[in-house]
C-alpha atoms as a PDB file:
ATOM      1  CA  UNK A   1      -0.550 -90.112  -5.935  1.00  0.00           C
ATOM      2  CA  UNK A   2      -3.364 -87.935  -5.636  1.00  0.00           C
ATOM      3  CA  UNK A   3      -3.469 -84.030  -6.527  1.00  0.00           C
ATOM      4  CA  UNK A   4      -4.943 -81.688  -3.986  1.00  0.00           C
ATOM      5  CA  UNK A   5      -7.996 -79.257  -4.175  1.00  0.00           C
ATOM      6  CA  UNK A   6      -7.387 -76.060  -5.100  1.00  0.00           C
ATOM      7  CA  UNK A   7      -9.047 -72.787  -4.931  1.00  0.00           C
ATOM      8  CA  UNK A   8      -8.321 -69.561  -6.642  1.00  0.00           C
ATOM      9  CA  UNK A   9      -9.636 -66.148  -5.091  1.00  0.00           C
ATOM     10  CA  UNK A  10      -9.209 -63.421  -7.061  1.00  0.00           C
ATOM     11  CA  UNK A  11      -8.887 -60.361  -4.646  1.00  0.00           C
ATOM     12  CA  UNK A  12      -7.555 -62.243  -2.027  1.00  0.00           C
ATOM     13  CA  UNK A  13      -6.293 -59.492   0.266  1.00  0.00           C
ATOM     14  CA  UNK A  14      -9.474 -57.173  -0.288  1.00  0.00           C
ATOM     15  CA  UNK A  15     -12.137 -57.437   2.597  1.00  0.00           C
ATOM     16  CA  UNK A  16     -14.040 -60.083   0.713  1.00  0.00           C
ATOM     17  CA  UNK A  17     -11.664 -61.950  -0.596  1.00  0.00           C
ATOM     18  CA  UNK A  18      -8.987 -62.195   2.981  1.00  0.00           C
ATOM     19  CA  UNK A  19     -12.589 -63.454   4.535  1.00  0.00           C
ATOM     20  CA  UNK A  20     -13.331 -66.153   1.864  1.00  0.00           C
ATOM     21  CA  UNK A  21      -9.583 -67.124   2.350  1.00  0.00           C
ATOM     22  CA  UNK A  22     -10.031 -67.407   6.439  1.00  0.00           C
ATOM     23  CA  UNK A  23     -13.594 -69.428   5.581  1.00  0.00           C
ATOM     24  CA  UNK A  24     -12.026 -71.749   3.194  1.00  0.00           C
ATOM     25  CA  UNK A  25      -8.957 -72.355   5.366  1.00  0.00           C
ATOM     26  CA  UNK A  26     -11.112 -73.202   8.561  1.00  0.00           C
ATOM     27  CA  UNK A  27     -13.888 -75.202   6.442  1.00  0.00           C
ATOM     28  CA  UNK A  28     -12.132 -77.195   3.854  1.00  0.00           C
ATOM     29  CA  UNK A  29      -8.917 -78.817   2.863  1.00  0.00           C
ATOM     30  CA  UNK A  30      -8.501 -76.901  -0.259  1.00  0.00           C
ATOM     31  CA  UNK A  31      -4.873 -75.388  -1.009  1.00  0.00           C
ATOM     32  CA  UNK A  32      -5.495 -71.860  -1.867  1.00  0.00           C
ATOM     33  CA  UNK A  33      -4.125 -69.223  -4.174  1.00  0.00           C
ATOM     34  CA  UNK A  34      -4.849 -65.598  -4.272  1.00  0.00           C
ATOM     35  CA  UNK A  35      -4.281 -63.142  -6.371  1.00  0.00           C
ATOM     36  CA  UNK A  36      -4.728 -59.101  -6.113  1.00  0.00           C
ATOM     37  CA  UNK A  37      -2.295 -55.956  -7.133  1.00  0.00           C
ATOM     38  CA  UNK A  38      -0.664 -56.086  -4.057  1.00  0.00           C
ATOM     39  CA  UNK A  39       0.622 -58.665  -1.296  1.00  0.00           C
ATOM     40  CA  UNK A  40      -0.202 -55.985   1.793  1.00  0.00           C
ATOM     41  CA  UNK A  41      -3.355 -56.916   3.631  1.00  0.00           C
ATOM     42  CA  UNK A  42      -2.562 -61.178   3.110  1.00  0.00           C
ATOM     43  CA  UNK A  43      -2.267 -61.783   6.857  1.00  0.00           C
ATOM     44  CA  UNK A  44      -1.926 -66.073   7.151  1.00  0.00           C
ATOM     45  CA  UNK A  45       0.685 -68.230   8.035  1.00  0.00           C
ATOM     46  CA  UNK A  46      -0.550 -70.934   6.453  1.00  0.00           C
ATOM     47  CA  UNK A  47       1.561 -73.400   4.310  1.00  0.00           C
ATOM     48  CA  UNK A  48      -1.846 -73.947   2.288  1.00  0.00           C
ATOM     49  CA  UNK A  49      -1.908 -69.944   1.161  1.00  0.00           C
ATOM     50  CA  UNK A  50       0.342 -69.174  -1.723  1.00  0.00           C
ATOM     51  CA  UNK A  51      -0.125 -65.399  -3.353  1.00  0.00           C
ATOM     52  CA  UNK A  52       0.483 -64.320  -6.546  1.00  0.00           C
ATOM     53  CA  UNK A  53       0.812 -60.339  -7.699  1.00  0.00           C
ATOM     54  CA  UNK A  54      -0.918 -59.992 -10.682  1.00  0.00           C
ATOM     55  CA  UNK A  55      -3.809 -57.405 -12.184  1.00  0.00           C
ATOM     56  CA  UNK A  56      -7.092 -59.195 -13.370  1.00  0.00           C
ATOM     57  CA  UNK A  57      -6.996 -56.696 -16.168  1.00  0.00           C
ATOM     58  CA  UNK A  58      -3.905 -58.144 -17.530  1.00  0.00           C
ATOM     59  CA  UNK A  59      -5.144 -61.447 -19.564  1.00  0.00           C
ATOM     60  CA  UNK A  60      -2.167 -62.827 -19.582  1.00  0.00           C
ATOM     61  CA  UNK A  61      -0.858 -62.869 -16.220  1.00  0.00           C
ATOM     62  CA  UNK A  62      -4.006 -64.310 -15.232  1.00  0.00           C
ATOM     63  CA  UNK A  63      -3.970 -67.023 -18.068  1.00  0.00           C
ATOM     64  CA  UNK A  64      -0.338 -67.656 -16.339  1.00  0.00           C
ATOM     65  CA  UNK A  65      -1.955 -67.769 -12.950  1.00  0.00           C
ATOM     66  CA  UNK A  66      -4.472 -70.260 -14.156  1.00  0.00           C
ATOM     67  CA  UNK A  67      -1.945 -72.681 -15.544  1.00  0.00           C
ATOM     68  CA  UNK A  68       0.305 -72.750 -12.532  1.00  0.00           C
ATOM     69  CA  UNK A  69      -3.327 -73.273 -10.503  1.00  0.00           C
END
């Protein structure tokens, strides 16, 4: 069994970040996960999109994030 391709996009629902998610979804086959301080602004329906609330200031939520990823 293969794994699948993951990204991770930090500041997923800013304006950067919800744009990279839209590229990557159209462009590649990568599963993505975001993560930003909030879930408002993450407008997908896709099954490939998973979020996760955490602050990039808090080390270890992120390391958490990383090892789920």
């Amino acid at each position: 069994m293969s794994e699948s391709r993951r990204a991770l996009v930090l500041g997923g629902t800013g304006f950067f970040g919800s744009r990279l998610v839209e590229d990557l979804l159209a462009h590649t086959d990568l599963d993505i996960t975001t993560v930003s301080r909030r879930r408002r602004g993450l407008d997908t329906a896709s099954s490939r999109v998973s979020h996760v609330v955490a602050d990039i200031r808090d080390q270890a939520a992120l390391r958490e994030v990383m090892r789920g990823h």
